[in-house]
Protein backbone atom coordinates (compact mmCIF):
# COMPACT_ATOMS: atom_id res chain seq x y z
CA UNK A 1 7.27 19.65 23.15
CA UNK A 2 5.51 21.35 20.54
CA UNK A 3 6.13 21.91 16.56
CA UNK A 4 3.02 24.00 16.43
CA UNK A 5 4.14 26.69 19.43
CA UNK A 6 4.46 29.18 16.85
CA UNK A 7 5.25 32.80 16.98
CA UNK A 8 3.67 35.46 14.67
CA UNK A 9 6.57 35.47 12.57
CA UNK A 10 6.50 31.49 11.95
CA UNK A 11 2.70 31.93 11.30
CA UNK A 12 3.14 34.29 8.38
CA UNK A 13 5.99 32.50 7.21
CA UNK A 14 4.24 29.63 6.83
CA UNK A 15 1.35 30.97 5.06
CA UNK A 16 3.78 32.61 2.70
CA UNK A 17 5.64 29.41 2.25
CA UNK A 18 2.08 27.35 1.45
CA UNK A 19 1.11 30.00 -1.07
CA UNK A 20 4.30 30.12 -2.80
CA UNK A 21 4.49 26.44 -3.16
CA UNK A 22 1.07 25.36 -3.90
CA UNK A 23 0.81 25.76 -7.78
CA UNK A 24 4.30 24.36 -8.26
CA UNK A 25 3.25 21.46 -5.97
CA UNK A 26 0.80 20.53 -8.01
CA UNK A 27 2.58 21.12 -11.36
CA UNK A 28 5.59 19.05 -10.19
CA UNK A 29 3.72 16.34 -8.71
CA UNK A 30 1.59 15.74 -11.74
CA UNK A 31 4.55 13.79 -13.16
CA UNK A 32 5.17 11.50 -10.78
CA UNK A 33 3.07 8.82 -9.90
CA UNK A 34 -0.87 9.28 -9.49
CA UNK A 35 -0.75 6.38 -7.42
CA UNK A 36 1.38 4.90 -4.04
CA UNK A 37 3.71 2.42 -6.26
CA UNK A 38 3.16 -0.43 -4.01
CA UNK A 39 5.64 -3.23 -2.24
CA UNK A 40 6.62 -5.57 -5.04
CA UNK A 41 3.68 -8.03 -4.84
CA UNK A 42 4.68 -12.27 -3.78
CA UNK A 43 8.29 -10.99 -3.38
CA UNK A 44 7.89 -12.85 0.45
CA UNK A 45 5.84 -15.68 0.88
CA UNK A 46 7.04 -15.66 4.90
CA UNK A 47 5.08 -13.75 7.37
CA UNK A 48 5.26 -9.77 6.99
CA UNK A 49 8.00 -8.83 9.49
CA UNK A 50 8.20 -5.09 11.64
CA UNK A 51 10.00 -2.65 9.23
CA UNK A 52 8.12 -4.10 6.07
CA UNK A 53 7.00 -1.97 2.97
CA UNK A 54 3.62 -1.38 2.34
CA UNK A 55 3.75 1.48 -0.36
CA UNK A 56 5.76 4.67 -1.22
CA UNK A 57 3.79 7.43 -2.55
CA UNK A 58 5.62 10.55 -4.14
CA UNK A 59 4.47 13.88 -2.24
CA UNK A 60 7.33 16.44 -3.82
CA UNK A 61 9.69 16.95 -6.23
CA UNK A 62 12.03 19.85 -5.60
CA UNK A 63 15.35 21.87 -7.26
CA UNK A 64 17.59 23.55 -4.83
CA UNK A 65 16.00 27.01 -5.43
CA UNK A 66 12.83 25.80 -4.09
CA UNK A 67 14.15 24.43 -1.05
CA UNK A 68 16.30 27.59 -0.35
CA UNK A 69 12.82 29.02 -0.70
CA UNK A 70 11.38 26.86 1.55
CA UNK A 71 13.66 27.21 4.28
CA UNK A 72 13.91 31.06 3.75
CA UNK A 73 10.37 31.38 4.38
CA UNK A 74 11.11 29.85 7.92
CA UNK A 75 13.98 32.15 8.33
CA UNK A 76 16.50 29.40 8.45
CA UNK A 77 20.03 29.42 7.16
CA UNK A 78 19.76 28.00 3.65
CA UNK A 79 23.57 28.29 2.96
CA UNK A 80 23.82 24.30 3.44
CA UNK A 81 21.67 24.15 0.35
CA UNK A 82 23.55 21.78 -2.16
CA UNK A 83 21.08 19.31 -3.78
CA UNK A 84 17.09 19.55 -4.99
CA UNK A 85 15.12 16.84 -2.87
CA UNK A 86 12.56 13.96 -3.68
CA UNK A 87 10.03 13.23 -0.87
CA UNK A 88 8.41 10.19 -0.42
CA UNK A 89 5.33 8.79 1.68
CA UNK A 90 6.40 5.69 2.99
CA UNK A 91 3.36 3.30 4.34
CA UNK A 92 5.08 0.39 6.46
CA UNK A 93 4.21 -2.12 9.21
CA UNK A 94 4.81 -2.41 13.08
CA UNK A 95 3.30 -2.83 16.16
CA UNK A 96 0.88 -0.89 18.31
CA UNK A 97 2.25 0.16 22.27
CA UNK A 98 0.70 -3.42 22.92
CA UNK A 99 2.77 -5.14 20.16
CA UNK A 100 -0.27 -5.54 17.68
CA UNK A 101 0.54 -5.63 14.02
CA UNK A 102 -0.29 -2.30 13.19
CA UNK A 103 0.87 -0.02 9.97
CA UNK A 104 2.39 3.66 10.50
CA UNK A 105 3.59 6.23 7.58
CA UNK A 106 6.55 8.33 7.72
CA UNK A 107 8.43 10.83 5.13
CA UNK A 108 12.10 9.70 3.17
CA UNK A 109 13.81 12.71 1.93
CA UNK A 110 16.47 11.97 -0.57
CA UNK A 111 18.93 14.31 -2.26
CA UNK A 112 18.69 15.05 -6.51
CA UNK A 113 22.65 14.31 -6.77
CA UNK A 114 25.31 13.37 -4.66
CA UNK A 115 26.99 9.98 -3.73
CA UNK A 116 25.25 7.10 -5.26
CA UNK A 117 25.01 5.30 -1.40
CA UNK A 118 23.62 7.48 1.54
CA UNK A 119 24.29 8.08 5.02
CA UNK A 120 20.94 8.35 6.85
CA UNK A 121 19.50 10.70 8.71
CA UNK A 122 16.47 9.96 11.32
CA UNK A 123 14.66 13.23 12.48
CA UNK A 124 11.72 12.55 14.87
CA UNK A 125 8.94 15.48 14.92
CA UNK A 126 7.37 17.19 18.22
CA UNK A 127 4.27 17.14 19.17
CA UNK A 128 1.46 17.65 17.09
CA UNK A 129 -2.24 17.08 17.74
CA UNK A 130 -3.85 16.67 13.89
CA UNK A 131 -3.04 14.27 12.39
CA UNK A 132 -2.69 15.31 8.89
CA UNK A 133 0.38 18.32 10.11
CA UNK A 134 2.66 15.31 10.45
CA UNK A 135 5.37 15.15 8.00
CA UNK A 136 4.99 12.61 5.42
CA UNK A 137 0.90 14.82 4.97
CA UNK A 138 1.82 18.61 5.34
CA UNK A 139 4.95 20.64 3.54
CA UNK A 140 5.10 22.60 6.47
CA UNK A 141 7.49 23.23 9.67
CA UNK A 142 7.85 19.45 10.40
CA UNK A 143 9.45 19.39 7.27
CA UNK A 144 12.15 21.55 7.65
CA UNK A 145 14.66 19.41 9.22
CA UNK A 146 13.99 16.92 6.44
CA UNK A 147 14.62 19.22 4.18
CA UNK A 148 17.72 20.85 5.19
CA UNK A 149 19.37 17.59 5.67
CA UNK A 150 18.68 16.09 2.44
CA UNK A 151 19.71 19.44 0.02
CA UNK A 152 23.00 18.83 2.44
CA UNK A 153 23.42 15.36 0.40
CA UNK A 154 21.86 12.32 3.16
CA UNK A 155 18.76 10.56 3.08
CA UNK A 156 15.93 11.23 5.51
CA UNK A 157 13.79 9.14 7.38
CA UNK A 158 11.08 10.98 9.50
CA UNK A 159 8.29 8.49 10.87
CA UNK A 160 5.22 10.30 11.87
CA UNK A 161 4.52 7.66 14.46
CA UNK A 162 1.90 5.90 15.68
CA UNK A 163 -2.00 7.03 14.87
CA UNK A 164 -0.43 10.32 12.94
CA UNK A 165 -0.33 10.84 9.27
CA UNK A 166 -1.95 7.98 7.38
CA UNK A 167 -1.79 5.55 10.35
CA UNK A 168 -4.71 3.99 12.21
CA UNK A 169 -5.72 4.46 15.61
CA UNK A 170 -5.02 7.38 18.44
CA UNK A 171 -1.57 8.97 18.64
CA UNK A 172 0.40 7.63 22.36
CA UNK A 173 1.75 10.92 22.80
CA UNK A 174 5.04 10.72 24.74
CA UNK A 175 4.63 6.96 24.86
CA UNK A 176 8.87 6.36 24.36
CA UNK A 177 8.83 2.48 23.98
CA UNK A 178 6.38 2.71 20.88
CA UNK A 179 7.69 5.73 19.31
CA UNK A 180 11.03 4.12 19.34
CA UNK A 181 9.77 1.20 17.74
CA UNK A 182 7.88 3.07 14.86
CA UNK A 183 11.12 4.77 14.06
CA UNK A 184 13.17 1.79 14.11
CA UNK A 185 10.70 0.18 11.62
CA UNK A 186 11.00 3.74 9.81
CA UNK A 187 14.79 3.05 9.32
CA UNK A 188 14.03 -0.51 7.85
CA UNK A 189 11.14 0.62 5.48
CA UNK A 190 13.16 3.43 4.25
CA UNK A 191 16.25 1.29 3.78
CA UNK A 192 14.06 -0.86 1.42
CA UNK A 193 12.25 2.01 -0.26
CA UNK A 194 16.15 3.71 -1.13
CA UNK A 195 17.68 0.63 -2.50
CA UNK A 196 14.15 -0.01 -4.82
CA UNK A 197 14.48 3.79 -5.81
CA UNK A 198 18.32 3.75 -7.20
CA UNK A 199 19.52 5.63 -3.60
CA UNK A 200 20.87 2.51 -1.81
CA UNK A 201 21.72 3.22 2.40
CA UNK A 202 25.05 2.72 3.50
CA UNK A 203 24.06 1.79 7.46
CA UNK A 204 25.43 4.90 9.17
CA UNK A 205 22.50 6.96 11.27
CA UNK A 206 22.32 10.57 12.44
CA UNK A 207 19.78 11.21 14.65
CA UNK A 208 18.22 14.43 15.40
CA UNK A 209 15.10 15.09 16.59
CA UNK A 210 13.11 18.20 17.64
CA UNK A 211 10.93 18.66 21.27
CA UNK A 212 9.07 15.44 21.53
CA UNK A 213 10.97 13.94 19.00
CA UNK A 214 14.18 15.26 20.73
CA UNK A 215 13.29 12.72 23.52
CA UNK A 216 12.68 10.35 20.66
CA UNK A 217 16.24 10.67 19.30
CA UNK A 218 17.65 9.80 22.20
CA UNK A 219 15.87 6.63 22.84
CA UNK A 220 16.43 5.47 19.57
CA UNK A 221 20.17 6.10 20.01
CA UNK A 222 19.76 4.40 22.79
CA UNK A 223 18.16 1.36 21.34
CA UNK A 224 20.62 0.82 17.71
CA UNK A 225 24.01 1.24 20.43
CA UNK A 226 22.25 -1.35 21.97
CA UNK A 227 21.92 -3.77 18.34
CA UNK A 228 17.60 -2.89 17.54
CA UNK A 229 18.80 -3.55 14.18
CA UNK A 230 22.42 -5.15 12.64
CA UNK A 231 21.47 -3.20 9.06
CA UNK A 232 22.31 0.16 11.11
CA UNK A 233 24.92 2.14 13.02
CA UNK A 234 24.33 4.77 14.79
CA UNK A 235 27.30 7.39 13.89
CA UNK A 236 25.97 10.55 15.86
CA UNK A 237 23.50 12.28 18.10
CA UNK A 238 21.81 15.74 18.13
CA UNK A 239 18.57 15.65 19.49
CA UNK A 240 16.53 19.97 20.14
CA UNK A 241 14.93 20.84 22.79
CA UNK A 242 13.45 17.40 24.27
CA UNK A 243 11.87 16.83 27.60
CA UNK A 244 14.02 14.14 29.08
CA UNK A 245 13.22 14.82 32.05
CA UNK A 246 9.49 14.60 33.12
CA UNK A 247 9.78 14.01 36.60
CA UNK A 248 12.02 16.22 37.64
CA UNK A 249 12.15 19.26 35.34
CA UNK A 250 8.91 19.76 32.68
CA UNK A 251 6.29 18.50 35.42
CA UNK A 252 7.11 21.22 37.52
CA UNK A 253 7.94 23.49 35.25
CA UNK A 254 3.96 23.62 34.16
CA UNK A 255 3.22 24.59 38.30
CA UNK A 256 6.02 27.16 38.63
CA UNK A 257 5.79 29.33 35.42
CA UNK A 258 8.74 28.46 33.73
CA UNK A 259 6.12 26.71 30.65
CA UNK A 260 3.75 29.40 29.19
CA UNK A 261 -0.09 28.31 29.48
CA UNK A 262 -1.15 28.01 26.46
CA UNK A 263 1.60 25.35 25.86
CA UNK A 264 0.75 23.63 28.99
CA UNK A 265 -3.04 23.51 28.96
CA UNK A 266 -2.23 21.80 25.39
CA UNK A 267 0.98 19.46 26.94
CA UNK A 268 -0.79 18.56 29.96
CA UNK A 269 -4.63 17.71 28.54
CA UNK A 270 -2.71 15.72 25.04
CA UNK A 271 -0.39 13.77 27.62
CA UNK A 272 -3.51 13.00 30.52
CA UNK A 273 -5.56 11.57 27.73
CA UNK A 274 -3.06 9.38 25.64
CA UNK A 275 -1.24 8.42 28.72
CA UNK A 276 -4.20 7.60 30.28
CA UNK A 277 -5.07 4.63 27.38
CA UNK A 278 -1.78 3.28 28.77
CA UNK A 279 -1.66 3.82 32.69
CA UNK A 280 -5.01 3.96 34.76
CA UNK A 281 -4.85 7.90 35.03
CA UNK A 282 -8.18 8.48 35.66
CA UNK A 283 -11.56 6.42 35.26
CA UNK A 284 -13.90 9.49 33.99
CA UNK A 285 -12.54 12.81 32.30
CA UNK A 286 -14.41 14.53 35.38
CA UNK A 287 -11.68 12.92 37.79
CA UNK A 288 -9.07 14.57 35.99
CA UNK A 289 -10.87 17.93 34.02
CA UNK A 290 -13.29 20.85 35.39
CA UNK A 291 -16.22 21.15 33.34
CA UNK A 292 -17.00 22.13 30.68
CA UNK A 293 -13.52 20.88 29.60
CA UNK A 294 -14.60 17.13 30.92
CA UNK A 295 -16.99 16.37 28.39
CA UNK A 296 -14.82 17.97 25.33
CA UNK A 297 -11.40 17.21 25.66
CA UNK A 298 -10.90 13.60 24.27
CA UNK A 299 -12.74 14.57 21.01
CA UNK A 300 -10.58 17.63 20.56
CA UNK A 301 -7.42 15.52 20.99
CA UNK A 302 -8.87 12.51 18.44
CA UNK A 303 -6.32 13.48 15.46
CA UNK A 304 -8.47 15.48 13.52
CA UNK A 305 -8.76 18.75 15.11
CA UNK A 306 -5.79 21.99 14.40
CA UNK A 307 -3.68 22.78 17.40
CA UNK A 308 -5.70 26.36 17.52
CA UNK A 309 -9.08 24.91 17.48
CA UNK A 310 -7.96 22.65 20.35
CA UNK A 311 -6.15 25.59 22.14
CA UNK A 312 -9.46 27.46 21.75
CA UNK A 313 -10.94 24.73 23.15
CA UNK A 314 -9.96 24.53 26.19
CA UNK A 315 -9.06 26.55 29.35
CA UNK A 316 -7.08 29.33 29.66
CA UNK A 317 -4.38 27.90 32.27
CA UNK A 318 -3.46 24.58 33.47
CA UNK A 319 -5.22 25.38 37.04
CA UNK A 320 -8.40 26.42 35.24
CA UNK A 321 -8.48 22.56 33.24
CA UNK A 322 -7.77 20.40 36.28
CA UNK A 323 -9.81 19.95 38.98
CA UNK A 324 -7.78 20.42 42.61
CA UNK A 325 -7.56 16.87 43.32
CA UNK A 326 -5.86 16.24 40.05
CA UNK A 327 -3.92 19.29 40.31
CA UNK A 328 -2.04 18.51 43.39
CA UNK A 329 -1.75 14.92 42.13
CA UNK A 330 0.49 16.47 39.15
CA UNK A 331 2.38 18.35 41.30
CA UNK A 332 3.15 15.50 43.64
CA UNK A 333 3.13 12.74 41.59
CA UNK A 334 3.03 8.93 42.79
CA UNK A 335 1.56 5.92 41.71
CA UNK A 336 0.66 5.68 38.20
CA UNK A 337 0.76 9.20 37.55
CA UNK A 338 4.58 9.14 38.57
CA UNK A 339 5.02 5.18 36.58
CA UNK A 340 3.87 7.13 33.43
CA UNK A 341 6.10 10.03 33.87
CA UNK A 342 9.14 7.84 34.91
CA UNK A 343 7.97 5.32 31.77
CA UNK A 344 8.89 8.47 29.55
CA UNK A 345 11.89 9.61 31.70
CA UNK A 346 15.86 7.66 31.80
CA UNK A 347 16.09 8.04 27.54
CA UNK A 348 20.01 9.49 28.49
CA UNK A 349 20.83 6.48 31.03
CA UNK A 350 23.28 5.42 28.87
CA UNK A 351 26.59 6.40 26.94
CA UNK A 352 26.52 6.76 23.87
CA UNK A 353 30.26 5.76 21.89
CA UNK A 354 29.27 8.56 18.74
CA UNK A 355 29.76 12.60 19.13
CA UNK A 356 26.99 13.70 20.80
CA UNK A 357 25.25 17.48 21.23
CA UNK A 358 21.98 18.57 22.51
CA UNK A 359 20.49 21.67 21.58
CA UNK A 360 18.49 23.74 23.39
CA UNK A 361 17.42 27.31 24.31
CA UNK A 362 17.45 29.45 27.65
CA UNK A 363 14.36 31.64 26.14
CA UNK A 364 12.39 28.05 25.95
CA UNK A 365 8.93 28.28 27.28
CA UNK A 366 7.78 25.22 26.15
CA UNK A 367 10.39 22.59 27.06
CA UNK A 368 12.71 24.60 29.60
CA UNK A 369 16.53 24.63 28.89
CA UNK A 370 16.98 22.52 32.72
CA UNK A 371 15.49 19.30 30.68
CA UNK A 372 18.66 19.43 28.67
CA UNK A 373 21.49 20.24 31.63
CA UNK A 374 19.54 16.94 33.06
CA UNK A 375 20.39 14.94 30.43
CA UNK A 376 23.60 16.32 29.95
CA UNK A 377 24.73 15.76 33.55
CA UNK A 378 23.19 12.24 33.15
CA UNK A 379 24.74 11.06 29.99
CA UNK A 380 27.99 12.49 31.50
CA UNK A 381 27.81 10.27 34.75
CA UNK A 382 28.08 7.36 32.31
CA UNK A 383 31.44 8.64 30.87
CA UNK A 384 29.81 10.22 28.24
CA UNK A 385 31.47 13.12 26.25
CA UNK A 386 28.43 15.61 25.51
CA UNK A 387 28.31 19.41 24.35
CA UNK A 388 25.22 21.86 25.14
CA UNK A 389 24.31 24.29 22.63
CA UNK A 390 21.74 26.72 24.60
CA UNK A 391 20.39 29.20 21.50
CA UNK A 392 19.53 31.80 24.06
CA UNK A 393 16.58 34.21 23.71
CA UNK A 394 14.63 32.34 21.02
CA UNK A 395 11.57 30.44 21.91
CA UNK A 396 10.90 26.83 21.40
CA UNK A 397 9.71 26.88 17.97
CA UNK A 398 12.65 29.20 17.31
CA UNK A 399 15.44 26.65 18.74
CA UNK A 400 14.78 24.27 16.14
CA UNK A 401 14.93 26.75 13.30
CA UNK A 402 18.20 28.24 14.44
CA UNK A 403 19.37 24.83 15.15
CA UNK A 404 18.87 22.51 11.92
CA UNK A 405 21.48 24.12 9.92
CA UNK A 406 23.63 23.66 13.25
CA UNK A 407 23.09 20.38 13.16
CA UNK A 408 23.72 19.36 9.24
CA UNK A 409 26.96 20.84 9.76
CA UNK A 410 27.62 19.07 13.10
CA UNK A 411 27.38 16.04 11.06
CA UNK A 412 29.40 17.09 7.60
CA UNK A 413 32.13 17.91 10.79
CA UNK A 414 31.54 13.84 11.77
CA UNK A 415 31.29 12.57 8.57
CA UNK A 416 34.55 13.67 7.47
């Protein structure tokens, strides 16, 4: 479920990548706007509506070389590299997992050249514990996705979601219904934002999606085949690596060694403590957490800490964090600890009408390679026609990476 599972490699690549980018970052953003250029002012006199813009703020400006330098420094296939990019912070309104007004930010990628109207594509990140990582804040892995898709000539909408990036409040980690519902209002906010910058939106949607988002992609496939919005279609599917399948396949997987620890002392404390805002999980920390971890973990997993100072944080394995009562309760689950799992669980219940792959990796130690035969299996009971692409040996982080070139040309191979 992670975006931040990173190996050694990935570290240093990233490091590499900020340090080659940072003086031309600020060069290049210099000339463009100092300021978010804000929704046209008295333009609607009616109530503000889900999907509304607030403000786009420009965050880069970049020619094809730098993006095949981008990419390269993550070790993935720049060959799809056809266009510079212009990235955009885009601050728009929806509705809390309650159905609040709320606002959420999210990241529109579009291509320097191309076709004058653009197919979109939706990418939903994985799971990331500070805030400021998430795309539309950090030019960093969650970006890469974005990036390759838009050099490849489509726009890009990536929300960061609820309570991540420059939205208010606490993240609802692997809460489905409102991370759907922040993307859909993504779609509509970038739809505005394109037509008001030159790049109109044609209606078709890709969705991909990575570990967390994976899961994500599916839902919202889910929800435009089933009319969330008339403005879009929803012309293919190819969620990475997602855990579709709590209940039967991740949940265990943390007990029986298939997910590494230091993934699942992170999965399992981030999920107990947004889930449990949702679903009575747990009156007191203690119920739930040995100590010392009792008293700490709900400030480390507030938004503002990195994943490795919450990693350091906290125990070494997930037997060590949870006391035995709420141990065993995770490894049988019933009541609300199963409702919240189950709440999360069913995203491939449905078939989908559009080409549809999943991607995923037997080397996974994060989100194992059985969540994706799950959904496969599923979406094919409902007459769907799905392929599996298992990546093999590479790791979680490293299924994405090998996979978002995949993907772009997955959809060129639909598009035509």
């Amino acid at each position: 479920m992670s975006d931040e599972t990173r190996t050694s490699h990935g570290s240093r690549a990233s490091r590499r990548t900020r340090r080659g980018l940072a003086a031309a970052a600020a060069l290049l953003l210099a000339g463009l706007a100092a300021a978010p250029v804000a929704a046209a002012a008295g333009e609607r006199t009616q109530q503000t509506r889900r999907g509304d813009l607030v403000a786009v703020t420009p965050v880069a400006d970049r020619d094809a070389g730098q993006v095949r330098s981008f990419l390269t420094g993550w070790d993935v296939d720049a060959d799809g590299v056809r266009y510079g990019l212009r990235a955009y912070r885009l601050t728009y309104r929806t509705v809390d997992p309650y159905g609040a007004p709320t606002t959420a930010t999210g990241l529109l990628t579009l291509p320097r050249g191309g076709g004058h109207r653009l197919d979109l594509v939706s990418d939903t990140h994985g799971t990331m514990v500070d805030r400021d990582y998430a795309p539309s804040v950090s030019e960093d892995f969650g970006r890469v996705p974005s990036y390759v898709n838009a050099a490849a000539g489509r726009a890009v909408a990536a929300p960061d979601y609820l309570g991540l990036g420059k939205g208010p409040g606490p993240h609802p980690y692997m809460d489905t219904a409102s991370s759907v519902t922040a993307s859909v209002d993504m779609l509509r906010a970038a739809r505005t934002a394109a037509e008001r910058l030159g790049r109109p939106l044609t209606g078709a949607v890709y969705a991909t999606g990575f570990s967390q988002g994976g899961q994500v992609a599916m839902a919202l496939g889910k929800a435009l085949d089933e009319g969330a919005d008339r403005h879009f279609r929803l012309v293919a599917l190819a969620p990475v690596s997602g855990p579709y399948d709590l209940e039967g396949q991740e949940m265990p997987a943390l007990f029986d060694g298939r997910v590494n620890d230091t993934s699942g002392v992170l999965y399992i404390a981030y999920w107990l403590v947004a889930q449990n805002r949702l679903h009575p999980l747990y009156k007191d920390p203690s119920e739930a957490f040995r100590a010392p971890w009792a008293s700490r973990v709900e400030g480390l997993l507030d938004g503002s800490h990195e994943q490795e100072d919450v990693g350091r944080g906290l125990a070494p394995s997930v037997k060590q964090l949870l006391t035995p009562a709420f141990y065993e309760r995770l490894r049988h689950p019933s009541g609300a600890v199963l409702d919240a799992m189950r709440t999360a669980d069913h995203t491939c219940d449905w078939k989908p009408d559009v080409p549809v792959r999943l991607y995923a990796a037997a080397g996974d130690t994060d989100v194992p390679l059985g969540n994706t035969r799950t959904c496969a299996r599923t979406l094919a009971g409902q007459g769907a026609r799905v392929r599996v692409v298992d990546q093999g040996a590479v790791d979680h982080f490293g299924s994405v990476l090998v996979s978002a070139p995949q993907v772009v040309r997955f959809f060129d191979g639909v598009r035509r």
